[in-house]
Protein backbone atom coordinates (compact mmCIF):
# COMPACT_ATOMS: atom_id res chain seq x y z
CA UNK A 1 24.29 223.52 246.22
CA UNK A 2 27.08 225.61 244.02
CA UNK A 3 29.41 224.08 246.71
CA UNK A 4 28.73 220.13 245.82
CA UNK A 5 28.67 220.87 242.21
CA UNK A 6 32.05 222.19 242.79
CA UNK A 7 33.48 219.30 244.87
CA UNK A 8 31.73 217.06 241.47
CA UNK A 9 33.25 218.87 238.94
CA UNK A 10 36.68 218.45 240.57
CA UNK A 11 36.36 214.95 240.96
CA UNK A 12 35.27 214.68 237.37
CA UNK A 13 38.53 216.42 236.37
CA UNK A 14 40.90 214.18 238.50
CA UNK A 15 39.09 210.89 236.65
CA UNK A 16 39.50 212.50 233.40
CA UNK A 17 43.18 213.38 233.67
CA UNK A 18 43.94 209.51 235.40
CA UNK A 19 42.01 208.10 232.50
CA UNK A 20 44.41 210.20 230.25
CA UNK A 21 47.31 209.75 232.00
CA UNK A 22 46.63 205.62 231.90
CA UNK A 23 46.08 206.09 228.25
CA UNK A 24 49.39 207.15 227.50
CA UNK A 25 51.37 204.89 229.80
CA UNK A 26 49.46 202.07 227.95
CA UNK A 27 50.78 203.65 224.34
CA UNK A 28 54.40 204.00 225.81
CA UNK A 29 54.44 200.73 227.23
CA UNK A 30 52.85 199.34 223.89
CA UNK A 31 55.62 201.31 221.82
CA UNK A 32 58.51 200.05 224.18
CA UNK A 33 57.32 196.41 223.12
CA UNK A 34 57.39 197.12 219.59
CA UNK A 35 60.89 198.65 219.48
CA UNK A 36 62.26 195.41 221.88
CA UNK A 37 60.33 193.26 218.96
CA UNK A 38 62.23 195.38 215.96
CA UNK A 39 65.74 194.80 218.39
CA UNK A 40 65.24 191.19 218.45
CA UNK A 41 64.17 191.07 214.49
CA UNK A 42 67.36 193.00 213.49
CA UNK A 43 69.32 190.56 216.11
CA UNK A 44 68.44 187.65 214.86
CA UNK A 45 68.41 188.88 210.76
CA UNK A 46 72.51 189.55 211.78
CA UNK A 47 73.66 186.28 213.64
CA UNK A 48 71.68 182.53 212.81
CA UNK A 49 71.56 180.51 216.01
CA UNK A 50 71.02 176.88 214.96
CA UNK A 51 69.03 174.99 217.56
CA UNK A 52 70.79 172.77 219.60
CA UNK A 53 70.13 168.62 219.39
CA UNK A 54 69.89 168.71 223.23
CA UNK A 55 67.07 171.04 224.27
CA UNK A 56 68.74 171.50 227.56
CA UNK A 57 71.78 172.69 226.23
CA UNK A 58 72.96 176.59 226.49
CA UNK A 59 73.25 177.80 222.98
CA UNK A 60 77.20 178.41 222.11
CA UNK A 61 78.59 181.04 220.56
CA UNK A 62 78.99 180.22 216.43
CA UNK A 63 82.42 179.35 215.59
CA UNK A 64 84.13 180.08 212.05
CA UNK A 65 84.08 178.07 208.95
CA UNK A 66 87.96 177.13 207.36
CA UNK A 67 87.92 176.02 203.99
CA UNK A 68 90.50 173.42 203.34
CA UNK A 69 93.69 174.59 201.37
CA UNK A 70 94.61 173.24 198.24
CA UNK A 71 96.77 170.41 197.49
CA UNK A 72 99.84 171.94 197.49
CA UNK A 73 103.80 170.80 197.05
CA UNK A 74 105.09 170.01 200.61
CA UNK A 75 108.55 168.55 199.39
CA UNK A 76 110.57 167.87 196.53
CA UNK A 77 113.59 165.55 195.55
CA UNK A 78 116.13 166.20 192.96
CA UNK A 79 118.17 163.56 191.61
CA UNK A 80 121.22 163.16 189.12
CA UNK A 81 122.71 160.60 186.85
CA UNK A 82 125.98 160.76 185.21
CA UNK A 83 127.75 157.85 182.49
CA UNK A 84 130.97 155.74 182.79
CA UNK A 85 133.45 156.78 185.08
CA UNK A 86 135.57 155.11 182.03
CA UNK A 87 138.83 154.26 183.83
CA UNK A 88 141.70 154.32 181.42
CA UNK A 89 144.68 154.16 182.91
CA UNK A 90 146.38 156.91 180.95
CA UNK A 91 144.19 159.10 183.06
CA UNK A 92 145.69 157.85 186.33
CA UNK A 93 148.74 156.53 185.81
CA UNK A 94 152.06 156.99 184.42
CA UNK A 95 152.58 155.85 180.94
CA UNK A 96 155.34 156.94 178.35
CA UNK A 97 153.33 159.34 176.55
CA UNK A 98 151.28 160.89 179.16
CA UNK A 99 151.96 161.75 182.80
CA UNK A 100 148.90 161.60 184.64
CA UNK A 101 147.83 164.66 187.02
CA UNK A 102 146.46 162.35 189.44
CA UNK A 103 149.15 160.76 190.18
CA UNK A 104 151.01 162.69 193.36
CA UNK A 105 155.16 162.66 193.74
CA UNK A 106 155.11 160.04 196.36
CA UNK A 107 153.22 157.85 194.92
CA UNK A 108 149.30 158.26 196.52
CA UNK A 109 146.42 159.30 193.95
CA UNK A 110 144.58 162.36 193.79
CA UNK A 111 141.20 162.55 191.57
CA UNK A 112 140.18 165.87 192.80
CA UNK A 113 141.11 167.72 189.42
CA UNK A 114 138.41 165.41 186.94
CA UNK A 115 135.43 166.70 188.85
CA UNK A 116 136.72 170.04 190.06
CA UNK A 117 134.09 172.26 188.23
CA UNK A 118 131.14 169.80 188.41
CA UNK A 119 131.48 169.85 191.95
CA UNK A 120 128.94 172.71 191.95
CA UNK A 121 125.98 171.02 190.27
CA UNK A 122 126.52 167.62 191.56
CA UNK A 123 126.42 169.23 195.29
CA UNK A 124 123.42 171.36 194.95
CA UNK A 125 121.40 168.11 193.86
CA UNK A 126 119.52 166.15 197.34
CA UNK A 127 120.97 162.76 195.13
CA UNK A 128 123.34 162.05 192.86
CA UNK A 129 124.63 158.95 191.02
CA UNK A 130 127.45 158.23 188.65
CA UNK A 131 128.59 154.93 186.88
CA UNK A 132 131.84 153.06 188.08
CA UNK A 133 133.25 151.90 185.15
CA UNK A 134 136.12 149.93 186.31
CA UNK A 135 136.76 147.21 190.04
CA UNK A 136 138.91 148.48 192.96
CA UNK A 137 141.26 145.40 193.51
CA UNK A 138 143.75 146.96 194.89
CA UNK A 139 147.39 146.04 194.15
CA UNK A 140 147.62 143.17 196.65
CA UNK A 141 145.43 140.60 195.19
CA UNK A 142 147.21 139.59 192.01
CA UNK A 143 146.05 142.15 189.70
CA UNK A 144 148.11 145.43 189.22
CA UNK A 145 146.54 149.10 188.48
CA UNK A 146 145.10 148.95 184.48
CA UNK A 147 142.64 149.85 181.86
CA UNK A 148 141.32 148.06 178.67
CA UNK A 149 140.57 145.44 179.09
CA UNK A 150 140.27 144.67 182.56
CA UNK A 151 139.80 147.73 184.52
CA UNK A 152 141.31 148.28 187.96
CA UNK A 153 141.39 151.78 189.67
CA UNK A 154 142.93 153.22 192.86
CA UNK A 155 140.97 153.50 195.42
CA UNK A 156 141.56 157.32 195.55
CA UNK A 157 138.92 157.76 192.86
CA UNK A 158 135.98 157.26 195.44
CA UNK A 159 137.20 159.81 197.29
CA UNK A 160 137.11 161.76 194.54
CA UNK A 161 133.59 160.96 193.65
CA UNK A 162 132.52 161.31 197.05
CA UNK A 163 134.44 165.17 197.55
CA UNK A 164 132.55 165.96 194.18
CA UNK A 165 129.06 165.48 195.66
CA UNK A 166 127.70 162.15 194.62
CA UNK A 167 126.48 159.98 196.59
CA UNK A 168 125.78 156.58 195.06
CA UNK A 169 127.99 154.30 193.04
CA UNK A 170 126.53 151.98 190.51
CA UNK A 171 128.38 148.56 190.06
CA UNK A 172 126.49 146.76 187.56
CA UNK A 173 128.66 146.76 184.41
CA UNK A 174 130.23 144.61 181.86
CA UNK A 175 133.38 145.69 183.58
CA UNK A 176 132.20 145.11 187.58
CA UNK A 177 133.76 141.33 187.30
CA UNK A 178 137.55 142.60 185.64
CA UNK A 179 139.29 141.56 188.17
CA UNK A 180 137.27 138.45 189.69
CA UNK A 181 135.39 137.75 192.51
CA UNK A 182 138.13 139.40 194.72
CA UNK A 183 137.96 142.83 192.65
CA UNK A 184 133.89 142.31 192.88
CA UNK A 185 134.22 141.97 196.78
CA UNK A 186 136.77 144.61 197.27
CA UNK A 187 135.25 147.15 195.56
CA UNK A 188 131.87 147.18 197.20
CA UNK A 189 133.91 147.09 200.84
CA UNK A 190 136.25 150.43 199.96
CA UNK A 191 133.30 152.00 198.49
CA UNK A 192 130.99 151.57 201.32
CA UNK A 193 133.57 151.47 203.36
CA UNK A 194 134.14 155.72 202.20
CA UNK A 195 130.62 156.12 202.91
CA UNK A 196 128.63 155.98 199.60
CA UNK A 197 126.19 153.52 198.81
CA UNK A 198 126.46 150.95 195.74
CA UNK A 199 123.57 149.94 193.71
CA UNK A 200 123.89 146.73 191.25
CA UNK A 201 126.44 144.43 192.70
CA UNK A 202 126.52 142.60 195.69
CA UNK A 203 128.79 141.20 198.85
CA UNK A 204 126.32 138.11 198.74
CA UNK A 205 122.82 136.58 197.45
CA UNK A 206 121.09 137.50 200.56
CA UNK A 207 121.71 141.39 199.98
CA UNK A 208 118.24 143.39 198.79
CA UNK A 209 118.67 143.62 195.26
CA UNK A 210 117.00 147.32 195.24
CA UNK A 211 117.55 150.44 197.60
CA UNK A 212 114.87 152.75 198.62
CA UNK A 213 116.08 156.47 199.26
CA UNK A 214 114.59 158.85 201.36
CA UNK A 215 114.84 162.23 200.00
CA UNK A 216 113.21 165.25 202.12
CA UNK A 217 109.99 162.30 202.84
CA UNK A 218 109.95 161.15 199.42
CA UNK A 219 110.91 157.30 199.02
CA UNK A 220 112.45 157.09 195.42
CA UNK A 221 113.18 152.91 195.02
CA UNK A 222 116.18 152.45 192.67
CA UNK A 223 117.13 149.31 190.52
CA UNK A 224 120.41 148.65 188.34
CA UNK A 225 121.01 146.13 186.00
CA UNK A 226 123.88 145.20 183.37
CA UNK A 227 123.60 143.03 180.50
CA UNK A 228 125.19 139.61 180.69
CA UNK A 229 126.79 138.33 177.27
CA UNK A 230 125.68 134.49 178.81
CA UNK A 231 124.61 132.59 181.54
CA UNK A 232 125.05 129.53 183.39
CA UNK A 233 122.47 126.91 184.03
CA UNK A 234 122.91 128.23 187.88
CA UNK A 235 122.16 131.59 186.99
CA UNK A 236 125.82 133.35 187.04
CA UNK A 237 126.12 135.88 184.46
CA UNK A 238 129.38 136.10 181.89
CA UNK A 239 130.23 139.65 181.86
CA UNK A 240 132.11 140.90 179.19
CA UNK A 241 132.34 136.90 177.65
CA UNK A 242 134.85 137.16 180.74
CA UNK A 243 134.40 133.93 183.10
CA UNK A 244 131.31 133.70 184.41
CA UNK A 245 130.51 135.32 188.22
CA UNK A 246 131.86 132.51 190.87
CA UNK A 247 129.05 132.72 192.85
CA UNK A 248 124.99 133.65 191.78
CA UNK A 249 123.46 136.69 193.46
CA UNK A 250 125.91 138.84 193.18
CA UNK A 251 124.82 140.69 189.99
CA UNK A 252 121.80 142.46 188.70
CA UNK A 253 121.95 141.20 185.08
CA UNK A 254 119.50 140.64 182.61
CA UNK A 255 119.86 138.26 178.90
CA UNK A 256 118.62 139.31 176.40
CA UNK A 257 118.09 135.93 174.85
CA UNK A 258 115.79 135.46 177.88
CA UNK A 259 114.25 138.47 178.70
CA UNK A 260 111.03 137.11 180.22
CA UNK A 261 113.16 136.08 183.61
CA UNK A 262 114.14 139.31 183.78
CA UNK A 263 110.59 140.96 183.54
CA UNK A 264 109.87 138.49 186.10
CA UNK A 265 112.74 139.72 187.96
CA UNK A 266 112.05 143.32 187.92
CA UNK A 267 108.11 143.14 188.43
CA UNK A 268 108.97 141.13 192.00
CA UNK A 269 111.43 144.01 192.86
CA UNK A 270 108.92 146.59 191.90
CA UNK A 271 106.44 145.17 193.90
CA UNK A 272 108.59 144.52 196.91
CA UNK A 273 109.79 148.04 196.74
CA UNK A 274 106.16 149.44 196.55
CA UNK A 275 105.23 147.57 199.69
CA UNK A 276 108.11 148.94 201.55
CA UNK A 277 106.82 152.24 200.90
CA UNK A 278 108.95 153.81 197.40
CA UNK A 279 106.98 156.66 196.16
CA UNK A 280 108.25 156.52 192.32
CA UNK A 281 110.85 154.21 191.31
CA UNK A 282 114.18 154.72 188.81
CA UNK A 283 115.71 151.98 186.45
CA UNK A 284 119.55 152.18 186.12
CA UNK A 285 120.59 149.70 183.18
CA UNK A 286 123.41 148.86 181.35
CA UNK A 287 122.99 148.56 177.72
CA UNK A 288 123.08 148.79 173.95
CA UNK A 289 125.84 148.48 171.68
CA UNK A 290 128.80 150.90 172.13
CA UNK A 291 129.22 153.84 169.90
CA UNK A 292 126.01 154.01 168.46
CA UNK A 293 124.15 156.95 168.90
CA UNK A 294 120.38 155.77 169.06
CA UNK A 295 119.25 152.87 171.32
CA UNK A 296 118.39 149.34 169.22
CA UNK A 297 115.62 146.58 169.03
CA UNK A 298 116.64 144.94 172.64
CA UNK A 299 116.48 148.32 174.09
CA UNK A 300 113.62 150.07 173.20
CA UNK A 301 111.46 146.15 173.99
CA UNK A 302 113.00 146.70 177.48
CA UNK A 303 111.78 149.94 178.07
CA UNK A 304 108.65 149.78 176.40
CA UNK A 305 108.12 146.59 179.11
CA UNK A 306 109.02 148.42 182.33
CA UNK A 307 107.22 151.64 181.33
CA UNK A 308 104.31 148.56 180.92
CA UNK A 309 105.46 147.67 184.61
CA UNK A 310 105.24 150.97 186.47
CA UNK A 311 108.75 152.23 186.22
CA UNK A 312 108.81 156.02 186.46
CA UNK A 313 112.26 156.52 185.09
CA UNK A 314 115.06 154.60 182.99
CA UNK A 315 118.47 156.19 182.68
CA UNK A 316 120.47 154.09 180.73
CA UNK A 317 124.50 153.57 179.83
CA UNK A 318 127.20 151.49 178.09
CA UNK A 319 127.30 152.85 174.40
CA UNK A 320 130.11 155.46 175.78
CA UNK A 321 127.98 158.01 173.50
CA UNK A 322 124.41 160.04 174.03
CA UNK A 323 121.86 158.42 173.31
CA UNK A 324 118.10 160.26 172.74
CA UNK A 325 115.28 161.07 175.70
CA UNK A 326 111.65 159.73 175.61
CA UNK A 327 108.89 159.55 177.00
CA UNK A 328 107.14 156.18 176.80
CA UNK A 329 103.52 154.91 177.14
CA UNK A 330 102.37 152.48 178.98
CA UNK A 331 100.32 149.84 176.89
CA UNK A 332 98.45 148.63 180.27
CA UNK A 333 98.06 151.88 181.92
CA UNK A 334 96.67 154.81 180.14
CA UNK A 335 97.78 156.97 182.53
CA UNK A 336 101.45 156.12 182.95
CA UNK A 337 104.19 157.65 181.33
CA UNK A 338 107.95 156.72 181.66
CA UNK A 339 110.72 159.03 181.09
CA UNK A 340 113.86 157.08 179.31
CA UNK A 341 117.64 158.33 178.64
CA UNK A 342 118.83 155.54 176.79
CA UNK A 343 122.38 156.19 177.30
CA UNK A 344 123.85 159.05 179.46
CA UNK A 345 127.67 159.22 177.70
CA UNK A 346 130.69 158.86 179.33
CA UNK A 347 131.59 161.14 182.32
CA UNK A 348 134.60 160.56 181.65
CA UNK A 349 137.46 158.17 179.70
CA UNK A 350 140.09 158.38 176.81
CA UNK A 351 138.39 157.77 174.33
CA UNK A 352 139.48 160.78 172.33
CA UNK A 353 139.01 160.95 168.38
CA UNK A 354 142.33 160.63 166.31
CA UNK A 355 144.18 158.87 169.10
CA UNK A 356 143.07 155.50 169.44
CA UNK A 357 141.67 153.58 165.90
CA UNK A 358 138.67 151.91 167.53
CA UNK A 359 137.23 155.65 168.10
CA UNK A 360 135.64 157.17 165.01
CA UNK A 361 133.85 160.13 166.56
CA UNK A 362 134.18 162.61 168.84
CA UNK A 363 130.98 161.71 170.96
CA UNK A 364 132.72 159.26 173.22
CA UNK A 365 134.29 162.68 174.67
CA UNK A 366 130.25 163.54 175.57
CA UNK A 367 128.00 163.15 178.70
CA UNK A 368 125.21 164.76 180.32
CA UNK A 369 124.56 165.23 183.68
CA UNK A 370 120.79 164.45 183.67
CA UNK A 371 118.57 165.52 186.53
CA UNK A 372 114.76 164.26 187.65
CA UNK A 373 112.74 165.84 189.88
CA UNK A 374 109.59 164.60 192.39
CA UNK A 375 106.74 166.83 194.05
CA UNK A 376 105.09 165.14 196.86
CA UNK A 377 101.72 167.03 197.65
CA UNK A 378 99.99 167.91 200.64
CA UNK A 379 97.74 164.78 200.20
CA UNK A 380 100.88 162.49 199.87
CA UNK A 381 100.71 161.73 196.41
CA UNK A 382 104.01 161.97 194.57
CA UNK A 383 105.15 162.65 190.87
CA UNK A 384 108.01 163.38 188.66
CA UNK A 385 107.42 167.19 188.37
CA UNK A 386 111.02 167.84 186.11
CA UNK A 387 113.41 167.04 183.96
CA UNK A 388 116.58 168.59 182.24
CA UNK A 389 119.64 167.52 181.08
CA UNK A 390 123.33 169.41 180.93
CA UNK A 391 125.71 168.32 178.91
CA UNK A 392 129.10 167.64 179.71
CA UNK A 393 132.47 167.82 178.01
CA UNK A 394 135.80 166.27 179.06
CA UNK A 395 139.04 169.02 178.40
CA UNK A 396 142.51 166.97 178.08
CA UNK A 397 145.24 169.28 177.74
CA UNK A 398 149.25 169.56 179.45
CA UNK A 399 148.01 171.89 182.50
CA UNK A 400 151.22 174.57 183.58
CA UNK A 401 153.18 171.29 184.84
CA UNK A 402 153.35 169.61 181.82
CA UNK A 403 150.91 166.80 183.17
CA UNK A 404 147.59 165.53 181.62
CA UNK A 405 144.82 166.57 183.15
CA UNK A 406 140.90 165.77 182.29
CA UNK A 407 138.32 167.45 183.74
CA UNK A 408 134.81 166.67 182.95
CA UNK A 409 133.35 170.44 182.11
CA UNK A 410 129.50 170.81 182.79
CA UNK A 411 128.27 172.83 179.60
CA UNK A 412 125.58 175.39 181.50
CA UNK A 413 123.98 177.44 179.02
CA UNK A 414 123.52 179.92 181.29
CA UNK A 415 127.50 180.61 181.14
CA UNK A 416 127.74 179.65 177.83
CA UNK A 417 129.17 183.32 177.01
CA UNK A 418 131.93 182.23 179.74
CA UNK A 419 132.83 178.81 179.64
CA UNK A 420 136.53 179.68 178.32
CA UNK A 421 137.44 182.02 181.19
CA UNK A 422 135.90 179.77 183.69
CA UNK A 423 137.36 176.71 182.10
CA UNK A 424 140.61 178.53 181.31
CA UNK A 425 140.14 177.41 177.73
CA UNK A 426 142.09 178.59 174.63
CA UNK A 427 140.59 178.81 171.57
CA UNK A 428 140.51 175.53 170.23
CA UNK A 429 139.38 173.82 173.25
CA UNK A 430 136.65 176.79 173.72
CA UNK A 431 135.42 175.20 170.50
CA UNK A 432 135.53 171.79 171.06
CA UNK A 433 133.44 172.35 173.96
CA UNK A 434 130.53 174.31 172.05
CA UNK A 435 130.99 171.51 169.65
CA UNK A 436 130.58 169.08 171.63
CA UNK A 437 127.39 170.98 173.49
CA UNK A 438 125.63 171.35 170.34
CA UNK A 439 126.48 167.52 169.63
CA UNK A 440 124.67 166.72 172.53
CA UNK A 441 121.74 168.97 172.21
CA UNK A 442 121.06 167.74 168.54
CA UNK A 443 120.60 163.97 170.38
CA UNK A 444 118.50 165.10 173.19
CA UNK A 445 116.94 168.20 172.31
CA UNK A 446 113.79 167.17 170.74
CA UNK A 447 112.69 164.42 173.16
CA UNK A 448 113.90 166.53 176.07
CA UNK A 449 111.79 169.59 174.99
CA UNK A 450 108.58 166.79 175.08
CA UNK A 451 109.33 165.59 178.49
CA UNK A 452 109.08 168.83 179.51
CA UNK A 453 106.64 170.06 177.49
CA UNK A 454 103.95 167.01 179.05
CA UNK A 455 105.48 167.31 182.31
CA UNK A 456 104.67 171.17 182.70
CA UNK A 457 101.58 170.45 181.40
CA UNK A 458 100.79 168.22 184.00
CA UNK A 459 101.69 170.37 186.82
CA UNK A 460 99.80 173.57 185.35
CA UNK A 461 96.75 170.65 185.43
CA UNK A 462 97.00 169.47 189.15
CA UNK A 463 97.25 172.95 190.67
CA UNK A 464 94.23 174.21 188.62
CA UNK A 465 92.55 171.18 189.63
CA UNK A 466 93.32 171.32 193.15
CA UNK A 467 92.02 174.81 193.42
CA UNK A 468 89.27 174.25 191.35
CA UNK A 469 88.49 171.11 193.48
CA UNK A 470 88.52 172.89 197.25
């Protein structure tokens, strides 16, 4: 009996400790869930899985988010302007006062020395542009080498122009038709023919009557025009009251007892120009009455209308002297603005005061070398970002040879303090030159300061807006 009781109680003791033992595996196994439950939580609380459109599809791995970048300048395009290349002959030629520097010992031409310290400004520039003031007829087509009144230049000079970093002549002018249609012709074929471009005049009608550029991706379309003092019932200008152009098409002119033909004109070439892809568009003209220092009635009416027609820039010439910088508003477009020069100077001439009678100031001996700058942004849109203006003086003196020379001397404020050591100036001509700076300045200073002014402006506005924007 104590046996079996035993045998019970040990049997008892086994079921006890299974029932035990099955209790805690069920706890474990119960805990074990709960942590795998508080993995997944903290899993999924650290990485959001979108569900996938397809339900059969394997969910991917999340990729990163890139905000797009700002609008941002991806290129820019400088471009300079300079006045008359004013080709008297005393600068070129032996006469009995002067002897010429240009002029070599047997004979050939040598323009190197005019443009010998501009060389450095008109170089660093992606474009620049100067105003050919006088025909290139050569000496074998009736017509010999002169100056006032009917200009006619070696061919030399181009070289010169070329060696000094410009690139583009312009050959609209009251002068372009001097020595006929054979001077007209000629000149276009030695200056192309050196490898510069010409803007203004043309070998015939069925020439473009605009040029696009294509600076660094930015298409800048260009237009030049001269003033024509009458014109036929054919449409051939009189330049100068000389006789009128043989042959129509040749010339970019405008009349300024007819101006609406010429706003005509211009708002077909702007258009034409747009639809061949120009980003921003410059206005070349030839204007104004000579040796006055602000622009008059005809002027300002023709400005005011192509700032009306989308023109982003006018740089203007003729008057031999500065004339002021503004910045226009469009009457038809709130949001345009056009930056005019109405007269750049002369880059250079001899017109000197106290040595011929029809000069009565010392301004003709002015210029500027005025420079425009585009942005083009990463979302292709394009605008004039700067503007600035150097002037320019031209030094005649007897160099160590006892020969004339003029150099056109670019005015940098910057080296203001050395201008006579790097100009080799004495004392007279170191004054002259600040003279002639401050001459200059007292045109263009006020008007240039605005453009700028409204220009930075703008700039400061599209970068805040473009990161503001993204």
């Amino acid at each position: 009996m104590k046996s079996k009781k035993n045998t019970i109680a040990v049997i008892l003791i086994i079921f006890i400790a299974a029932v035990i033992a099955g209790t805690l595996y069920v706890i474990k196994l119960c805990l074990d869930l709960t942590n795998n439950d508080a993995d997944i939580t903290a899993s999924e609380q650290t990485e959001i899985r979108l569900p996938s459109a397809d339900p059969t599809e394997t969910t991917e791995p999340p990729t990163e988010t890139t905000l797009p970048e700002p609008e941002h300048v991806v290129a820019t395009a400088s471009i300079g302007a300079m006045g008359d290349l004013l080709m008297h002959k005393p600068i070129f030629d032996d006469l009995t006062e002067y002897n010429a520097a240009v002029q070599q010992p047997d004979g050939t031409y040598d323009f190197s020395s005019i443009f010998q310290y501009l060389t450095e400004y008109t170089s660093s520039l992606d474009y620049a542009v100067v105003n050919l003031e006088t025909t290139l007829c050569g000496e074998s087509n009736g017509y010999a080498y002169d100056g006032y009144p009917l200009f006619n230049c070696p061919d030399a000079l181009v070289d010169g122009v070329k060696n000094a970093g410009f690139d583009m002549l312009l050959t609209a002018n009251n002068h372009c038709y001097d020595t006929k249609l054979v001077g007209l012709l000629r000149t276009l074929e030695v200056i192309r023919g050196k490898g510069l471009e010409t803007l203004g005049t043309y070998a015939s009608a069925d020439e473009p009557k605009w040029t696009i550029v294509d600076m660094n991706g930015i298409k800048i379309g260009m237009l030049c025009y001269t003033w024509a003092s009458s014109v036929t019932e054919d449409g051939r200008p009189s330049l100068n009251g000389n006789q009128a152009v043989e042959k129509a098409g040749l010339c970019n002119y405008f009349d300024t007892n007819n101006l609406p033909a010429f706003y005509t004109e211009a708002e077909q070439y702007l258009a034409e120009m747009e639809s061949a892809g120009a980003d921003a568009t410059i206005l070349f003209i030839h204007w104004g009455q000579e040796y006055v220092l602000s622009p008059n009635a005809d002027q300002q009416a023709i400005a005011q209308k192509m700032c009306d027609l989308g023109i982003d820039v006018i740089i203007g010439g003729h008057p031999h002297v500065i004339q002021p910088v503004e910045l226009l508003n469009s009457t038809t477009n709130p949001e345009h603005k056009t930056v005019c020069l109405y007269s750049t100077g002369n880059a250079v001439s001899n017109q000197r005061l106290g040595m011929l009678n029809s000069i009565k100031t010392a301004h003709t001996e002015d210029g500027v070398l005025f420079r425009v700058m585009f942005e083009k942004y990463s979302d292709g849109t394009v605008y004039l970002a700067e503007v600035s203006a150097m002037p320019t003086w031209v030094n005649m003196y007897r160099n160590e040879n006892g020969k004339t020379e003029y150099n056109i001397l670019p005015l940098d404020p910057d080296r203001m303090n050395d201008w006579g050591a790097l100009f080799e100036l004495d004392d007279s001509s170191a004054k002259a030159a600040n003279d002639s700076y401050i001459r200059t300045m007292d045109i263009i200073g006020t008007g240039l300061e605005n453009v700028e002014n409204y220009l930075s402006s703008q700039k400061a506005y599209r970068e805040e807006h473009s990161l503001t924007s993204s």
